[in-house]
Protein backbone atom coordinates (compact mmCIF):
# COMPACT_ATOMS: atom_id res chain seq x y z
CA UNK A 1 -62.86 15.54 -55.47
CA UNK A 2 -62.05 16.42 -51.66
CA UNK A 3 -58.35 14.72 -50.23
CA UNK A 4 -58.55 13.43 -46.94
CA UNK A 5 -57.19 15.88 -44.36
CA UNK A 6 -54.75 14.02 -43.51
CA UNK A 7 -53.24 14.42 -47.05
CA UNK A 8 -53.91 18.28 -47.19
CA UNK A 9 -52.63 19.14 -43.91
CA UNK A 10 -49.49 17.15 -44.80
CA UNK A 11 -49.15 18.94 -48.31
CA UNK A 12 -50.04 22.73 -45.95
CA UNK A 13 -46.73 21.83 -43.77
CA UNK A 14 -44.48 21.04 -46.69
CA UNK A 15 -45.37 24.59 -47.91
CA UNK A 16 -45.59 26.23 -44.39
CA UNK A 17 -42.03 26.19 -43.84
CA UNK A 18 -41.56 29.55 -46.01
CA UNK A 19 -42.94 31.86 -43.76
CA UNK A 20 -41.15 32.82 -40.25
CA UNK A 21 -37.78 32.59 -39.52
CA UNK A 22 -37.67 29.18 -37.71
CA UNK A 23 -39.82 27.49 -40.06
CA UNK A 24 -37.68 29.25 -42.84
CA UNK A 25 -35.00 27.49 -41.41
CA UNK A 26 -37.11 24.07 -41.04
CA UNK A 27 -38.08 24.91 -44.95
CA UNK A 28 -34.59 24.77 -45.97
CA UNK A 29 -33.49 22.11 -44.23
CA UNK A 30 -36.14 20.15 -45.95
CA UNK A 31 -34.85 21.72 -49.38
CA UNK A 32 -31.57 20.36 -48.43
CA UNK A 33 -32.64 16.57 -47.89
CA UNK A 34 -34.70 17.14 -51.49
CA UNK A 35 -31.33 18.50 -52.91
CA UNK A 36 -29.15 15.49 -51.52
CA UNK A 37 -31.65 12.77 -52.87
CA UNK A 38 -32.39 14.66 -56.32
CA UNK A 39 -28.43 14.62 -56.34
CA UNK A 40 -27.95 11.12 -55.59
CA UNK A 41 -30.08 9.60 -57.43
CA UNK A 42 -28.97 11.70 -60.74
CA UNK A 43 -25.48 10.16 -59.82
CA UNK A 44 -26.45 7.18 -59.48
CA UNK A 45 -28.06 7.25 -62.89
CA UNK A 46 -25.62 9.22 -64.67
CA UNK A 47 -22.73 6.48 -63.65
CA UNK A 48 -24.38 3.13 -64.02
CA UNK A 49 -25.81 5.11 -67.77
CA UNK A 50 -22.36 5.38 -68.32
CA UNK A 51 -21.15 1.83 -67.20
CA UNK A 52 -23.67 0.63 -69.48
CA UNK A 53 -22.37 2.87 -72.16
CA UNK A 54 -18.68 1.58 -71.50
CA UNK A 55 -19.75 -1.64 -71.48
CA UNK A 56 -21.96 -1.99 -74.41
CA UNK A 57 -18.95 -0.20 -76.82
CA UNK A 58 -16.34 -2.91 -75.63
CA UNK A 59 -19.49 -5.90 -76.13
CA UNK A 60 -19.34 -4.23 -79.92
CA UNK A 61 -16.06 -4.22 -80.64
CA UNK A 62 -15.80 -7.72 -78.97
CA UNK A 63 -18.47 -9.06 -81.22
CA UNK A 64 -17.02 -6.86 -84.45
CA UNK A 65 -13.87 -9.82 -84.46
CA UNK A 66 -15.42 -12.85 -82.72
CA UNK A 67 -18.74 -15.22 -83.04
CA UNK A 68 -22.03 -15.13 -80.82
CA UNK A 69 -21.30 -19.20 -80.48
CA UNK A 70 -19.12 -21.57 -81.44
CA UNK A 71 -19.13 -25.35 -81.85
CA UNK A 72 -16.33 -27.24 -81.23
CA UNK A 73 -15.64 -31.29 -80.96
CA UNK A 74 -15.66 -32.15 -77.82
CA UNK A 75 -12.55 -34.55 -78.10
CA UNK A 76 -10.86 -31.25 -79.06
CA UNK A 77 -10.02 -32.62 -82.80
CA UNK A 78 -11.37 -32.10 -86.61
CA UNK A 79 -15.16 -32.03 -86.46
CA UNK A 80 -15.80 -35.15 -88.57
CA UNK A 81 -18.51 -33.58 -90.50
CA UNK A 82 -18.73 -30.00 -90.15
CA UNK A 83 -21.67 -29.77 -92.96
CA UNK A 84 -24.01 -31.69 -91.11
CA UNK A 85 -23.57 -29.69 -87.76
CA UNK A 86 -23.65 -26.91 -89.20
CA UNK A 87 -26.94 -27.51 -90.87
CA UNK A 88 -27.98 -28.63 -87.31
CA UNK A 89 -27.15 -25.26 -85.84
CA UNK A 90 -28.68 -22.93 -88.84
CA UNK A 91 -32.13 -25.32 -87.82
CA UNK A 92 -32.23 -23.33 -85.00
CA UNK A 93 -34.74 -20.05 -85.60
CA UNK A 94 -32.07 -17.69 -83.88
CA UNK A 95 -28.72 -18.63 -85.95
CA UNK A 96 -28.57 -16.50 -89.18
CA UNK A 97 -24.98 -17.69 -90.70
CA UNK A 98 -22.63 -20.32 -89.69
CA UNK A 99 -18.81 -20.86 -91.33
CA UNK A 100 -16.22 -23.35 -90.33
CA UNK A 101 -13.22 -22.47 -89.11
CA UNK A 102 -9.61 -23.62 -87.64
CA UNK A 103 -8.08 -22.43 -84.45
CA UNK A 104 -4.70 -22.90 -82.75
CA UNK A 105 -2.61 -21.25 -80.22
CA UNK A 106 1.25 -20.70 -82.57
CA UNK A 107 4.21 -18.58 -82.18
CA UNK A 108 4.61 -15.31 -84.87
CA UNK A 109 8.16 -14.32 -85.11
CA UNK A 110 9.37 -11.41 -87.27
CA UNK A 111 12.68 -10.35 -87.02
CA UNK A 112 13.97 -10.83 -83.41
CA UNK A 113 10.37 -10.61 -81.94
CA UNK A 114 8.41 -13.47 -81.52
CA UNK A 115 4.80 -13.38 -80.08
CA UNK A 116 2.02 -15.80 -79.11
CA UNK A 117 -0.78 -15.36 -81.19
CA UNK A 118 -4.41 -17.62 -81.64
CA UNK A 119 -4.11 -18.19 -85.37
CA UNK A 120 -7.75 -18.66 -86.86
CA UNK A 121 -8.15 -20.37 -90.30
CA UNK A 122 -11.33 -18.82 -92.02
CA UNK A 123 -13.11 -18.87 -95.14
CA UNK A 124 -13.10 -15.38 -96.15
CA UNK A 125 -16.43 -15.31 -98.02
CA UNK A 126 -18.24 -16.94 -95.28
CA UNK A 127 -16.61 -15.57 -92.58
CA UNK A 128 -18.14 -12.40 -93.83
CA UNK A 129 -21.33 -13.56 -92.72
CA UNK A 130 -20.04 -13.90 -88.95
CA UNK A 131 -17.90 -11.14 -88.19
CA UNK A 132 -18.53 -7.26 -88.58
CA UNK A 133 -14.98 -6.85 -89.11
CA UNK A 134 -14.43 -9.67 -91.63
CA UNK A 135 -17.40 -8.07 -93.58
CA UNK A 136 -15.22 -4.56 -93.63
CA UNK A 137 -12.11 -6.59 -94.81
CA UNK A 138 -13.80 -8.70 -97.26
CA UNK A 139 -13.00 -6.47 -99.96
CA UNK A 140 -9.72 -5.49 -98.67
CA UNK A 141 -7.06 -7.54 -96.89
CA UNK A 142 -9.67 -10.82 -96.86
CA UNK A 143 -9.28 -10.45 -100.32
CA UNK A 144 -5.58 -11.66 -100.59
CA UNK A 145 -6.47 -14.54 -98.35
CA UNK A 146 -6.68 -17.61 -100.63
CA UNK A 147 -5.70 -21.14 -100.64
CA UNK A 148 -2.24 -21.42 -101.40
CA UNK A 149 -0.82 -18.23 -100.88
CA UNK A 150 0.27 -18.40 -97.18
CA UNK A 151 -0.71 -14.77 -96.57
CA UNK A 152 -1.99 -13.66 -93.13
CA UNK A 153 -3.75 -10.43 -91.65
CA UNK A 154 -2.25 -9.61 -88.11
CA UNK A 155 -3.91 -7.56 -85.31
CA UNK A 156 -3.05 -3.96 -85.44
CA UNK A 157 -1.57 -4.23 -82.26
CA UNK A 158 0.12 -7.59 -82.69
CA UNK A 159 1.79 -5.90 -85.89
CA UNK A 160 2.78 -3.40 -84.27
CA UNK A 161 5.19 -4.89 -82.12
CA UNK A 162 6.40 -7.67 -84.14
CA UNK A 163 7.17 -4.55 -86.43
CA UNK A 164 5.87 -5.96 -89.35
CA UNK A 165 3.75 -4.14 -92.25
CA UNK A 166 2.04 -5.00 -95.16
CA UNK A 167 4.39 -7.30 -97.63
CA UNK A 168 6.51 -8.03 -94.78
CA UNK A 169 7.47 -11.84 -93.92
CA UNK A 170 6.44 -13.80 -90.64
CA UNK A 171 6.99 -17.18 -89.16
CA UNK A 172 4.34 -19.33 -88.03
CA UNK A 173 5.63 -22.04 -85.12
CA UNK A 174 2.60 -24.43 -85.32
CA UNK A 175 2.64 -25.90 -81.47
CA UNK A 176 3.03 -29.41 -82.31
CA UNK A 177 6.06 -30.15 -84.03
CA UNK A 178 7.27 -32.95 -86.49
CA UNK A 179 9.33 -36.12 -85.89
CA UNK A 180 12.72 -36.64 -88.19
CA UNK A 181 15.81 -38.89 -87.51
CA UNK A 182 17.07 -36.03 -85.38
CA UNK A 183 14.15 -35.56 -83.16
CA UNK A 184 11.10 -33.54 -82.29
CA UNK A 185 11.49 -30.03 -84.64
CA UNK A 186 9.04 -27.19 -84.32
CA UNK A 187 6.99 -26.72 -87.68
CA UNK A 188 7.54 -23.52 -89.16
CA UNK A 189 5.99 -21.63 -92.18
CA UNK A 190 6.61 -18.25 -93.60
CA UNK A 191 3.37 -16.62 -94.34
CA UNK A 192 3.58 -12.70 -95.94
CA UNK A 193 1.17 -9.84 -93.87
CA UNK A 194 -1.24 -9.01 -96.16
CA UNK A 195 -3.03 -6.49 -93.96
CA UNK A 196 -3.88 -5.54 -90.33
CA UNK A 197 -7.52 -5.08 -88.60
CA UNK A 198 -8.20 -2.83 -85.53
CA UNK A 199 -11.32 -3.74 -83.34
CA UNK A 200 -10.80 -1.78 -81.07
CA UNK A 201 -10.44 -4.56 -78.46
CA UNK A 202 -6.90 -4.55 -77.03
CA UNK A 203 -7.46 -8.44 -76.30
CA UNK A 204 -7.56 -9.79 -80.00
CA UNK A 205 -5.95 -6.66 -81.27
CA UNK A 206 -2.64 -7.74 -80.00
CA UNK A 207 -3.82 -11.79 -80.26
CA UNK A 208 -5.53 -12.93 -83.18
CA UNK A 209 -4.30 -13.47 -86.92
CA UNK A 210 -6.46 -14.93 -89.77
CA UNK A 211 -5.53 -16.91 -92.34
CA UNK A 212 -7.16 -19.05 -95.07
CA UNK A 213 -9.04 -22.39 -93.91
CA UNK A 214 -6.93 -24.66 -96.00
CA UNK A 215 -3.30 -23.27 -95.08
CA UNK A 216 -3.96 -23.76 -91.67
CA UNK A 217 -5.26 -27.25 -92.42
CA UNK A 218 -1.97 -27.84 -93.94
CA UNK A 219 0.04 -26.21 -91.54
CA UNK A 220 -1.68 -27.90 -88.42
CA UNK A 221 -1.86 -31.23 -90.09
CA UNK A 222 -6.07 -31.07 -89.66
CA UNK A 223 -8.48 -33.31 -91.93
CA UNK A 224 -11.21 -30.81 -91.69
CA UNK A 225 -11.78 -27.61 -89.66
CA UNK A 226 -11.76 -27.54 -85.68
CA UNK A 227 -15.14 -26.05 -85.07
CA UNK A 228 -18.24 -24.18 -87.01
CA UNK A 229 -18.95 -20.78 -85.93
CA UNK A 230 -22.60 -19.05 -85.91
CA UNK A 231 -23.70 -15.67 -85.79
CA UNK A 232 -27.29 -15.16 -84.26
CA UNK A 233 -30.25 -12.46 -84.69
CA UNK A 234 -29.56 -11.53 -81.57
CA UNK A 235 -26.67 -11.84 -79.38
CA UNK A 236 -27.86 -11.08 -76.50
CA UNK A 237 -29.50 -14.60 -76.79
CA UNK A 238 -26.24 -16.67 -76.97
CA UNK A 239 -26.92 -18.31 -73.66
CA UNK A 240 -29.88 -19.79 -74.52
CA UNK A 241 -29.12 -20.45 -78.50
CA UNK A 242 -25.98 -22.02 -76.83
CA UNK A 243 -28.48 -24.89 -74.45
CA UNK A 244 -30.67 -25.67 -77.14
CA UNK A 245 -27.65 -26.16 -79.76
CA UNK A 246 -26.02 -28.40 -77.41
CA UNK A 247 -29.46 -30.54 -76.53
CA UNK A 248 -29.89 -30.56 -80.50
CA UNK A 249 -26.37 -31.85 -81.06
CA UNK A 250 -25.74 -34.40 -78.19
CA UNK A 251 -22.60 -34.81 -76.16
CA UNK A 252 -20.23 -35.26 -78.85
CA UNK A 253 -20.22 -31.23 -79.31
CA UNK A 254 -18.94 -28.95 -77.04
CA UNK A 255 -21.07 -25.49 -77.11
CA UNK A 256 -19.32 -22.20 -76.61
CA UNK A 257 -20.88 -18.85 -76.12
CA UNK A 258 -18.97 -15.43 -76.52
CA UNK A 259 -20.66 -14.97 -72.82
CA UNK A 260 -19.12 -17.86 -71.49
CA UNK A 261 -15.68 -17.47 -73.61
CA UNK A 262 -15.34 -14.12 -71.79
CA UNK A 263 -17.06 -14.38 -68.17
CA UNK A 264 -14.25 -13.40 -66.30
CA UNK A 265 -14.71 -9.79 -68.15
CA UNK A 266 -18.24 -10.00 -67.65
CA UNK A 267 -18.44 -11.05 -64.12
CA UNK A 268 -15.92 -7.85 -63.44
CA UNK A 269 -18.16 -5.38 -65.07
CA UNK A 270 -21.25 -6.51 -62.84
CA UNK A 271 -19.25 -6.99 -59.72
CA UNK A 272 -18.04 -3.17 -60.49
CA UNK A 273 -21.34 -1.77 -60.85
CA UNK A 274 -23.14 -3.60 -58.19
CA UNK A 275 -20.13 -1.73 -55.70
CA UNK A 276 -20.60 1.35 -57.43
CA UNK A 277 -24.39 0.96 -57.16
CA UNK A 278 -23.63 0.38 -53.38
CA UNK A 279 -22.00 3.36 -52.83
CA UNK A 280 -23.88 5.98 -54.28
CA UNK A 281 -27.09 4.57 -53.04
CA UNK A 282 -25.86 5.14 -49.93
CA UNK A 283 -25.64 8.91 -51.01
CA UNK A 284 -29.15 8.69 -51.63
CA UNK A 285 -29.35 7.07 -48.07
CA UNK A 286 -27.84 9.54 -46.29
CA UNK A 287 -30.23 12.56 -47.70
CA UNK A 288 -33.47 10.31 -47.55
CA UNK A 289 -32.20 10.09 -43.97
CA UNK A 290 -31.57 13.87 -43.53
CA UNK A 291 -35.79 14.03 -43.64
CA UNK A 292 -36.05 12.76 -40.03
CA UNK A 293 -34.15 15.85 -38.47
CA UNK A 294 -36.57 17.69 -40.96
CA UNK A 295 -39.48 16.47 -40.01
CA UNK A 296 -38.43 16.15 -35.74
CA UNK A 297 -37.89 19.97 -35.87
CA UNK A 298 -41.55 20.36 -37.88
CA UNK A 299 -43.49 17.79 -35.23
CA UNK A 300 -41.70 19.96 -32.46
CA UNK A 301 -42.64 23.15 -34.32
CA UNK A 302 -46.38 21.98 -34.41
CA UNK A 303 -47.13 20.19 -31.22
CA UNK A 304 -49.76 23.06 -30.62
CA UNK A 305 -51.43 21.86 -33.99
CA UNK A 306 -50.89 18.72 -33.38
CA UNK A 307 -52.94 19.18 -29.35
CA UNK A 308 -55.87 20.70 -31.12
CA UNK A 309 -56.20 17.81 -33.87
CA UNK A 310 -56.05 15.78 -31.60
CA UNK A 311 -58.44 17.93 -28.82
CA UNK A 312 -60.83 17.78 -31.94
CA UNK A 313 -61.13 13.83 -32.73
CA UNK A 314 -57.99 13.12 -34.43
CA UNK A 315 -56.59 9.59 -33.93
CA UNK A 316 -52.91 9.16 -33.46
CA UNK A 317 -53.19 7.31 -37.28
CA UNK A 318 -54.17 10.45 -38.46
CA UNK A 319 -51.82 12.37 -37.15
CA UNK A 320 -48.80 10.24 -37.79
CA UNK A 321 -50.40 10.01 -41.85
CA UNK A 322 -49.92 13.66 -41.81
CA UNK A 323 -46.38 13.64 -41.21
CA UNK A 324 -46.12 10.59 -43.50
CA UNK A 325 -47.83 12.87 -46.25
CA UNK A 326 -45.02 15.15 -45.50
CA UNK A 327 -41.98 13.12 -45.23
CA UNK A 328 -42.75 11.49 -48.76
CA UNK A 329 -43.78 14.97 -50.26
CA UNK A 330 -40.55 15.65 -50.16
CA UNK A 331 -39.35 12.04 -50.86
CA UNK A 332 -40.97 11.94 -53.80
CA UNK A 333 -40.21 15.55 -55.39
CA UNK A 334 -36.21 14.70 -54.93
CA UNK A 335 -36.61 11.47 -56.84
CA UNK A 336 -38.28 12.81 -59.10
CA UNK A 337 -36.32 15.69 -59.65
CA UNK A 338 -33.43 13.17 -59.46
CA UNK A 339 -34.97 11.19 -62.16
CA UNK A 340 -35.09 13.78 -64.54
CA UNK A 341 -31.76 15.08 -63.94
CA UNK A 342 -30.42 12.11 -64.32
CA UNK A 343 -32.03 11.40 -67.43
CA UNK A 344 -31.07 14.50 -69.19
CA UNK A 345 -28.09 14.44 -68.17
CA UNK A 346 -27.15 10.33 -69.49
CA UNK A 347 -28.96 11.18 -72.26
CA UNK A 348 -27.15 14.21 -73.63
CA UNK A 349 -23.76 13.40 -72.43
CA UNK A 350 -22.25 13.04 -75.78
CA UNK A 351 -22.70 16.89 -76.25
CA UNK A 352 -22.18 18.03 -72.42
CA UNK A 353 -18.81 16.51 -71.62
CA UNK A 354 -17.52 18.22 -75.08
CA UNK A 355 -18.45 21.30 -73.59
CA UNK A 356 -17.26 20.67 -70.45
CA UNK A 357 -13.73 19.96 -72.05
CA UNK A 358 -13.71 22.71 -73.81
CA UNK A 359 -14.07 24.69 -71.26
CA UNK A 360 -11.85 23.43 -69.17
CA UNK A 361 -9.00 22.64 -71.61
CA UNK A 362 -8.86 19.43 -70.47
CA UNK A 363 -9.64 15.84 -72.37
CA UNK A 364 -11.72 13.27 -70.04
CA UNK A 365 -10.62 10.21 -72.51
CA UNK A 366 -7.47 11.20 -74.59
CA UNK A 367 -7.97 9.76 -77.92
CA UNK A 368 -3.60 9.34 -77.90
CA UNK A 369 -4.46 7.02 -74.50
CA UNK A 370 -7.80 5.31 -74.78
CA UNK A 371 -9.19 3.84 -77.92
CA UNK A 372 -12.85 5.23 -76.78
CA UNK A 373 -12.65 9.08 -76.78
CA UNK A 374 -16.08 10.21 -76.18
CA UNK A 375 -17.54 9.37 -73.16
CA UNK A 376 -20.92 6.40 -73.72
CA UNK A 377 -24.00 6.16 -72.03
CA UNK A 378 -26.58 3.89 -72.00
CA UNK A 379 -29.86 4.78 -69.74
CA UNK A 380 -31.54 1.55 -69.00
CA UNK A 381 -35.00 1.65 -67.56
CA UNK A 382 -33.60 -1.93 -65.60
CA UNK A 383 -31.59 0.31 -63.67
CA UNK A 384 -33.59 3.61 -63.53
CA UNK A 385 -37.17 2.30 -62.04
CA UNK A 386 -35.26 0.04 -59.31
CA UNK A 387 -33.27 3.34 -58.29
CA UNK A 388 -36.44 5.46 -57.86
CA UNK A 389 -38.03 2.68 -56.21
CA UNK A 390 -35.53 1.90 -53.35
CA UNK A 391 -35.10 6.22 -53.37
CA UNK A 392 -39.14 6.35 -52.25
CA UNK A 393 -38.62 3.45 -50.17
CA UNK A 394 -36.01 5.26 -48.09
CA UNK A 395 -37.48 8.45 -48.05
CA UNK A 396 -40.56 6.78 -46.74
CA UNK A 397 -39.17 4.90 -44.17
CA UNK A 398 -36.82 8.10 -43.03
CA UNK A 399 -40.44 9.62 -41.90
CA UNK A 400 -41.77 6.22 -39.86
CA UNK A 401 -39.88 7.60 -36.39
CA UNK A 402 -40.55 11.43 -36.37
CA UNK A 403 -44.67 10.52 -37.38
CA UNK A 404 -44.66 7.81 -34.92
CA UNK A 405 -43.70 10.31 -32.21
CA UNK A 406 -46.15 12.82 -33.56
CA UNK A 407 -48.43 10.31 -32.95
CA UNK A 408 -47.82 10.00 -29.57
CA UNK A 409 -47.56 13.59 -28.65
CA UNK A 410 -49.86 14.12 -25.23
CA UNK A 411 -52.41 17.42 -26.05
CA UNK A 412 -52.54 18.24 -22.47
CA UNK A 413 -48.51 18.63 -22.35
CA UNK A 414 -48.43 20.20 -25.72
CA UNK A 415 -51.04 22.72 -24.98
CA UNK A 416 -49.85 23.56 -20.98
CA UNK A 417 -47.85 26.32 -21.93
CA UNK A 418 -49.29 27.64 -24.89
């Protein structure tokens, strides 16, 4: 199979540059633009690999203490009959599980702390089925959760600065309080701690509390529970589980996502990595870019050539393909190389930044600090392929100016003085 010229004569220059001292120079000036875009594209992988990673670990531990969706009367009372939506919602193919539950914003006072807490009345056997973290506890703290025995399980970070343990007594402040001949008093009850849970998740860490499904019936003065919770197959699906639910179940139930329940988070995270994606594609830009000085000082170096194509029937087309050929030769060997590095790099960073901290004596994510101590990644091909893509793009437009030129380039001038 013969290339067209225009290819091969483009591929000849790329090499050329290796012999001579100026086209040395032109050759590693060309090596340099390859280097800067191979460089910022592996960046630009390696960080949004790692925002991924970031963000995917706190989406687990999220999930690991709350549900994919949650339904919820829309009058903001006791479903009437939680049974029947909940046999609505586990119609739907996606929905694997679905518990009721109760939830109320209280006070938790222990000693001379006092701390605002969302108090959630489960069913410990069927809460199980929702929660990653329930299922761990079942066994354990869950356990001592049963109708009657006002016991709670605290946050690990709540309990920790009420200063309560296990066996210790709290107070409950339940937010609507009862009427006697002396006035309006806040309803109290002592519940004992009969364990702690740690997501992970600072938020509900230092926030939540569970108790049984019953005692917070009684406390809150509720005929039935406030909502029905489901877990899903998948959760990235929660959006669209959450429309069809709420088309299945009419306008007398409100529909809650764990997307929607935390979009301010969410939005944050995207509005972070589309800057960060801004950025350090402008890295990328400013290499891609570095390819027109190459390629002015090559169509300078070869207006001779460029006369004598010309001289012998070449159109301007042709010669401006050439240095095309040439820009994105070396366009496309920087992404590529960028790619790769990139790639191996988000890929293996669970062992390299160990390595790198050992050798440095230094720890990226103190374990004492952060609750995640190894650094996450997450490759995604959704941001990999549109990062080559607008790479090539750049490269390719970085050689329009210098091969329009070369185009233009008169043989008569070029060849007067040679």
């Amino acid at each position: 199979m013969s290339w067209p010229y225009e290819w091969q004569l483009g591929w000849r220059y790329t090499r050329s540059g290796r012999r001579g001292r100026r086209n040395g120079f032109i050759s590693f000036i060309s090596g340099v633009s390859m280097a800067g875009i191979a460089l910022g594209v592996a960046a630009l992988i390696i960080v949004l690999s790692v925002m991924n990673g970031f963000q995917k670990e706190v989406t687990g531990r999220m999930l690991s203490v709350i549900a994919h969706v949650e339904l919820l009367d829309a009058g903001g009372v006791a479903l009437a009959d939680w049974r029947a939506t909940a046999a609505v919602a586990e119609g739907n193919p996606g929905v694997v599980a679905a518990a009721p539950f109760v939830a109320s914003q209280s006070l938790i006072a222990h000693g001379d702390e006092m701390r605002g807490a969302i108090v959630r009345g489960i069913v410990p056997e069927q809460e199980a089925r929702i929660t990653e973290m329930a299922a761990r506890l079942r066994d354990g703290a869950l356990a001592a959760l049963r109708p009657g025995a006002w016991r709670i399980v605290l946050g690990g970070e709540l309990a920790r600065v009420l200063g309560a343990r296990v066996g210790d007594s709290v107070t409950v402040i339940a937010p609507n309080g009862q009427f006697t001949p002396a006035g309006v008093m806040p309803r109290l009850k002592s519940f004992t701690v009969a364990g702690t849970f740690d997501a992970g998740h600072y938020e509900y860490d230092s926030a939540m509390a569970w108790i049984h499904l019953e005692d917070a019936q009684r406390l809150y003065r509720l005929e039935g529970p406030t909502g029905v919770q489901l877990r899903l197959a998948d959760p990235g699906m929660a959006r669209r589980a959450g429309e069809q639910l709420a088309l299945a179940l009419g306008p007398g139930i409100t529909v809650r996502d764990w997307t929607r329940a935390n979009r301010h988070w969410f939005d944050a995270v995207q509005i972070e990595k589309r800057l960060m994606a801004i950025i350090l594609l402008l890295i990328v830009a400013v290499a891609a870019f570095n390819l027109v000085s190459t390629l002015v000082m090559t169509v300078t170096d070869k207006r001779a050539d460029i006369a004598i194509l010309r001289t012998l029937g070449a159109s301007p087309r042709s010669i401006m393909g050439i240095f095309v050929v040439q820009g994105a030769t070396a366009g496309v060997a920087g992404t590529a190389a960028g790619v790769g590095l990139g790639l191996l790099v988000a890929t293996h960073i669970d062992t390299l930044v160990p390595a790198i901290e050992r050798a440095l004596g230094i720890a990226f994510l103190p374990g004492s600090i952060y609750v995640i101590s190894r650094m996450p990644s997450d490759p995604r091909a959704a941001d990999v392929v549109p990062i080559a893509i607008v790479s090539l793009l750049l490269a390719f437009v970085a050689t329009l100016y210098p091969s329009w030129r070369a185009s233009r380039t008169n043989p008569a001038e070029a060849l007067r003085y040679e």
